[in-house]
Protein backbone atom coordinates (compact mmCIF):
# COMPACT_ATOMS: atom_id res chain seq x y z
CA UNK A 1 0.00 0.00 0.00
CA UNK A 2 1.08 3.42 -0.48
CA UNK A 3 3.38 2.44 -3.44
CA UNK A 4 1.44 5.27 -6.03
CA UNK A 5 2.64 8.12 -3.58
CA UNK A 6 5.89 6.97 -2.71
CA UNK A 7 6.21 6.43 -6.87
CA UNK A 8 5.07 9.88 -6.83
CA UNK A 9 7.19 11.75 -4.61
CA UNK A 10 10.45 9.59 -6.09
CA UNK A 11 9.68 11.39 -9.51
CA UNK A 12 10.99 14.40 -7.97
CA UNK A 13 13.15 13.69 -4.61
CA UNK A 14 15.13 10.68 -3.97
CA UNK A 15 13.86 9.42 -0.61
CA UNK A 16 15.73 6.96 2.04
CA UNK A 17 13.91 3.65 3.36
CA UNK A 18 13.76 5.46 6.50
CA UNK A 19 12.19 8.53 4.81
CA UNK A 20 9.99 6.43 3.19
CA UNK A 21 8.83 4.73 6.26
CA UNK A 22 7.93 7.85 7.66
CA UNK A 23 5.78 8.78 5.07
CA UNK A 24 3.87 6.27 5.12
CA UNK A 25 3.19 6.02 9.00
CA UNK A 26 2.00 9.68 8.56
CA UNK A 27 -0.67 8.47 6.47
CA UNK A 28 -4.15 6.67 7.45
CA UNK A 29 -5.76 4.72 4.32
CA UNK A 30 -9.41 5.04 3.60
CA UNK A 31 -11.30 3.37 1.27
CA UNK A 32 -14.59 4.43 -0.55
CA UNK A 33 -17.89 3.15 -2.16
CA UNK A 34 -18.63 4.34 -5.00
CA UNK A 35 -20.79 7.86 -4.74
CA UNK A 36 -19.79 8.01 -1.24
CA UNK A 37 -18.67 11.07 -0.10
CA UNK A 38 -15.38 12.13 1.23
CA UNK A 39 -16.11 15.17 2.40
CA UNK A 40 -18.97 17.65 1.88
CA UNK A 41 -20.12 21.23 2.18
CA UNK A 42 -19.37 22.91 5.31
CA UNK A 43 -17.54 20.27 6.90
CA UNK A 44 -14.00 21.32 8.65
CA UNK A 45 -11.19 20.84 6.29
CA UNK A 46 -8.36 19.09 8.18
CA UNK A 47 -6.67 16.98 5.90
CA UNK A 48 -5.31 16.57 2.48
CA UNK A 49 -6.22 13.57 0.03
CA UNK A 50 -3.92 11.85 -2.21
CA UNK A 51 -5.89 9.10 -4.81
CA UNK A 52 -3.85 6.17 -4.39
CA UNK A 53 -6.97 3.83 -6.55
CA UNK A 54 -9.71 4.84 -8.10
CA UNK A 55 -11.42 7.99 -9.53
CA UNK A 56 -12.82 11.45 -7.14
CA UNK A 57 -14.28 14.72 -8.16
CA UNK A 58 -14.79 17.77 -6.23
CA UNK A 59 -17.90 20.20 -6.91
CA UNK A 60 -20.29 22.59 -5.84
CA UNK A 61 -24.35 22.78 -6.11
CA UNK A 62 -25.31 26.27 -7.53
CA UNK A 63 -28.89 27.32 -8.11
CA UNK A 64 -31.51 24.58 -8.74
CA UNK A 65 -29.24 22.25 -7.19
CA UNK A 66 -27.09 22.06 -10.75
CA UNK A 67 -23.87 20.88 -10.06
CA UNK A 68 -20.23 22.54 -10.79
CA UNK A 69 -17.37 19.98 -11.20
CA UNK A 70 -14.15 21.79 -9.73
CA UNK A 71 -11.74 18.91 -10.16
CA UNK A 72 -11.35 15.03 -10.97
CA UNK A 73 -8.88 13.24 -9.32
CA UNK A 74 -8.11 9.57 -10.75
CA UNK A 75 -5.15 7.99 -8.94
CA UNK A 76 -2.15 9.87 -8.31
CA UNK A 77 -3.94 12.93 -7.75
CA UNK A 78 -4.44 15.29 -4.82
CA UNK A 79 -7.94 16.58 -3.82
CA UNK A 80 -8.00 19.25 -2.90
CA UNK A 81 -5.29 19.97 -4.75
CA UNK A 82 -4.96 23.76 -3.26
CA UNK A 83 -2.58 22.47 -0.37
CA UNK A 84 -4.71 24.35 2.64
CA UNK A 85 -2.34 23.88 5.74
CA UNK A 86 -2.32 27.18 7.49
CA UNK A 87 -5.84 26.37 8.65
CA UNK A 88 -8.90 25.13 9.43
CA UNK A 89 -10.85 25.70 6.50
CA UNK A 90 -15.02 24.74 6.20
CA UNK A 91 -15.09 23.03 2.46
CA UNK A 92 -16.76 25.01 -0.19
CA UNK A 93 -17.80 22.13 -1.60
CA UNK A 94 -18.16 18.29 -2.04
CA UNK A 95 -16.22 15.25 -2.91
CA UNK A 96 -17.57 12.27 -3.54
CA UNK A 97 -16.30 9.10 -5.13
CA UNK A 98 -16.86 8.27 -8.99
CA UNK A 99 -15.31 4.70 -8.59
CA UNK A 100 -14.57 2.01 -5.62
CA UNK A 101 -11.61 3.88 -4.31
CA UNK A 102 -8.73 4.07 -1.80
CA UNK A 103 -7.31 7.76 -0.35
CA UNK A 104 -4.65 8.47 1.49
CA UNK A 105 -5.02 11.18 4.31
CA UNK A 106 -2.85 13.16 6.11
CA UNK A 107 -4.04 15.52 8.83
CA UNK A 108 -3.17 19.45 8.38
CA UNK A 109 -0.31 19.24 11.90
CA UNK A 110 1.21 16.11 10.82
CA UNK A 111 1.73 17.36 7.31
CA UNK A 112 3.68 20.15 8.73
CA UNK A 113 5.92 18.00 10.71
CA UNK A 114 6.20 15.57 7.97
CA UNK A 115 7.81 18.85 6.24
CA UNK A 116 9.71 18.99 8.93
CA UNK A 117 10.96 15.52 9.60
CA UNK A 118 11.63 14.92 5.83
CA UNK A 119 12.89 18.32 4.61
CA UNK A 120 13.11 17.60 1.00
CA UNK A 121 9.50 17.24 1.00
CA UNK A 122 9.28 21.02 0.55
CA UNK A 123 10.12 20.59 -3.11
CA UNK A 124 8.46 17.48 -3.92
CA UNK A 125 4.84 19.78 -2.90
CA UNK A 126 6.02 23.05 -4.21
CA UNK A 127 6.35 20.80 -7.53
CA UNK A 128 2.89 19.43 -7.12
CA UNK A 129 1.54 23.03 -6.48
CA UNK A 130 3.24 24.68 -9.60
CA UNK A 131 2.07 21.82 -12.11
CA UNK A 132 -1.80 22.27 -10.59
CA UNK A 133 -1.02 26.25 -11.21
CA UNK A 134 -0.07 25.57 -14.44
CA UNK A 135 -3.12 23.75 -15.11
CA UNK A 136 -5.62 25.84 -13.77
CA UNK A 137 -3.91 29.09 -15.42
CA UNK A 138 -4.49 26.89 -18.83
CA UNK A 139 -8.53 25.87 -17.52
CA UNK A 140 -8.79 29.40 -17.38
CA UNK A 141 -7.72 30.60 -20.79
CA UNK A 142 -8.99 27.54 -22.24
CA UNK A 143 -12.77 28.55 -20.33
CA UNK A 144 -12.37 31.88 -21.84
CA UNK A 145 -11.46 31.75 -25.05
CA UNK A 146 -12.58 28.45 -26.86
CA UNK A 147 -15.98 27.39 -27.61
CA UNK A 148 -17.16 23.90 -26.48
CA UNK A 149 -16.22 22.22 -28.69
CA UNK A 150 -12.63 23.57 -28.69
CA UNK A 151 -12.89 22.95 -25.22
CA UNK A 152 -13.95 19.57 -25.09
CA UNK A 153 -10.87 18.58 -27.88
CA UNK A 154 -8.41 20.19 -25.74
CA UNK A 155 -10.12 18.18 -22.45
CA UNK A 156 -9.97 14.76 -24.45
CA UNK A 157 -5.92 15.63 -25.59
CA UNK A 158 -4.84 16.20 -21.77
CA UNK A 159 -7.15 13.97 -19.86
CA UNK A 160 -7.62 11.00 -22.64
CA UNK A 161 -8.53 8.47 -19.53
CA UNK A 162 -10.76 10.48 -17.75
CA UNK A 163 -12.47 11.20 -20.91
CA UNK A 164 -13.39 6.79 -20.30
CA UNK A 165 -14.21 6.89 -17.03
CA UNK A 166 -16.34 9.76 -16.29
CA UNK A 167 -19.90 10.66 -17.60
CA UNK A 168 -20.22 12.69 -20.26
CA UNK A 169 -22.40 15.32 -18.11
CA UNK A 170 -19.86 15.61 -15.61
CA UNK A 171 -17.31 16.39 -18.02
CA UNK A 172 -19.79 19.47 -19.20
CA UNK A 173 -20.04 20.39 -15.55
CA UNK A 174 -16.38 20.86 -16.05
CA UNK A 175 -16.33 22.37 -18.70
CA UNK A 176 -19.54 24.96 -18.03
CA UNK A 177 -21.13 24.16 -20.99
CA UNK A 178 -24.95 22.21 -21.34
CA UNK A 179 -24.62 18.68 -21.66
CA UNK A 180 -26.42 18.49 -25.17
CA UNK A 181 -24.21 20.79 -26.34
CA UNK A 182 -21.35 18.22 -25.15
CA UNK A 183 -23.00 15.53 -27.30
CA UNK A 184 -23.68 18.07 -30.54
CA UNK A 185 -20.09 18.69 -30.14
CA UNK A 186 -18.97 14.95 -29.72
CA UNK A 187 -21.05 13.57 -32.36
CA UNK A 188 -19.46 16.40 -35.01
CA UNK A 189 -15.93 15.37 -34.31
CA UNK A 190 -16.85 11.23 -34.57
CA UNK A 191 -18.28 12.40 -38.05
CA UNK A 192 -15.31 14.25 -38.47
CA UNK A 193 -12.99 11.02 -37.65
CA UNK A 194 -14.65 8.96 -40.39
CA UNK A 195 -14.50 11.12 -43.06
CA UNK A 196 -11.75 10.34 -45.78
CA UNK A 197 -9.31 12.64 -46.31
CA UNK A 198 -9.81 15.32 -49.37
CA UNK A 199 -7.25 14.02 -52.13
CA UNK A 200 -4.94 16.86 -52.83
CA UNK A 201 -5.12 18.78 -56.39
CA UNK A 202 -1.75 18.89 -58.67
């Protein structure tokens, strides 16, 4: 157990048996039903969440009770992935379980004396924080300046296995566009796909 997140953390830092061993007595496994929640609106937020099997998502109910999709997190993902630890926080939203899954949690004080106990650490989550930057910064520009079905091409290229696992209104949660427009959109590019190929004129 725990062999995704030490896999994880060796991508950046080099990490001792001992090292390693402390890691993983910092952490307390959970595992989840499917559609079980995690953690939900207005609870405390104490700990962080790292996906060592299965698939999570993160969201928040607006009007009506329609439902915003902040973040999926198939294994080898943090939710949240925001890194809270100078407080207790109440959760803006939900997170709930897409698949049978198993999470890793660390409480908010013993992730700050993990820091402290295994020093190099520091980089291996100021890593994890710049690459999640990075990817909101491009969710951003991609929300504002690419119509869905731009969008949902550039979600398939970066996320192809999430694209198989989740349902197709989530995704458009995601995305904040209307499912059926998700489906026009999917349904143009398949005809796309199976079109042959305009033979070029001498």
């Amino acid at each position: 157990m725990m062999e995704l997140l030490i896999a994880d953390i060796g991508k950046e830092v080099v990490l001792s048996k001992a090292e390693e061993d402390i890691i993983k007595a910092s952490f307390i496994v959970k595992k989840l039903r499917k559609r079980q929640y995690l953690m939900q609106f207005g609870e405390v937020f104490r700990h962080l969440f790292f996906v060592e099997k299965g698939m999570l998502r993160a969201y928040l109910k607006g009007e009506k009770d329609m439902e915003h999709v902040i973040q999926f997190a198939p294994e080898g993902s943090w939710i949240p992935d925001s890194f809270h630890q100078l407080e207790d926080m109440e959760a803006l939203y939900n997170i709930d379980a897409l698949e049978h899954s198993e999470v890793l949690l660390i409480d908010r004080e013993i992730y700050q004396k993990l820091l402290v106990q295994v020093p190099k650490l520091e980089k291996y989550f100021r890593v994890a924080m710049q690459k999640r930057l990075r990817a909101l910064h491009m969710r951003v520009i991609n929300y504002l300046t690419h119509f869905a079905e731009d969008k949902y091409r550039m979600f398939v290229n970066t996320y192809p296995d999430i694209v198989q696992r989740v349902p197709q209104h989530m995704i458009a949660s995601y995305l904040g566009i209307k499912p059926e427009t998700l489906s026009r959109n999917r349904k143009k590019m398949a005809t796309r796909r199976k079109e042959p190929a305009l033979e070029s004129k001498a």
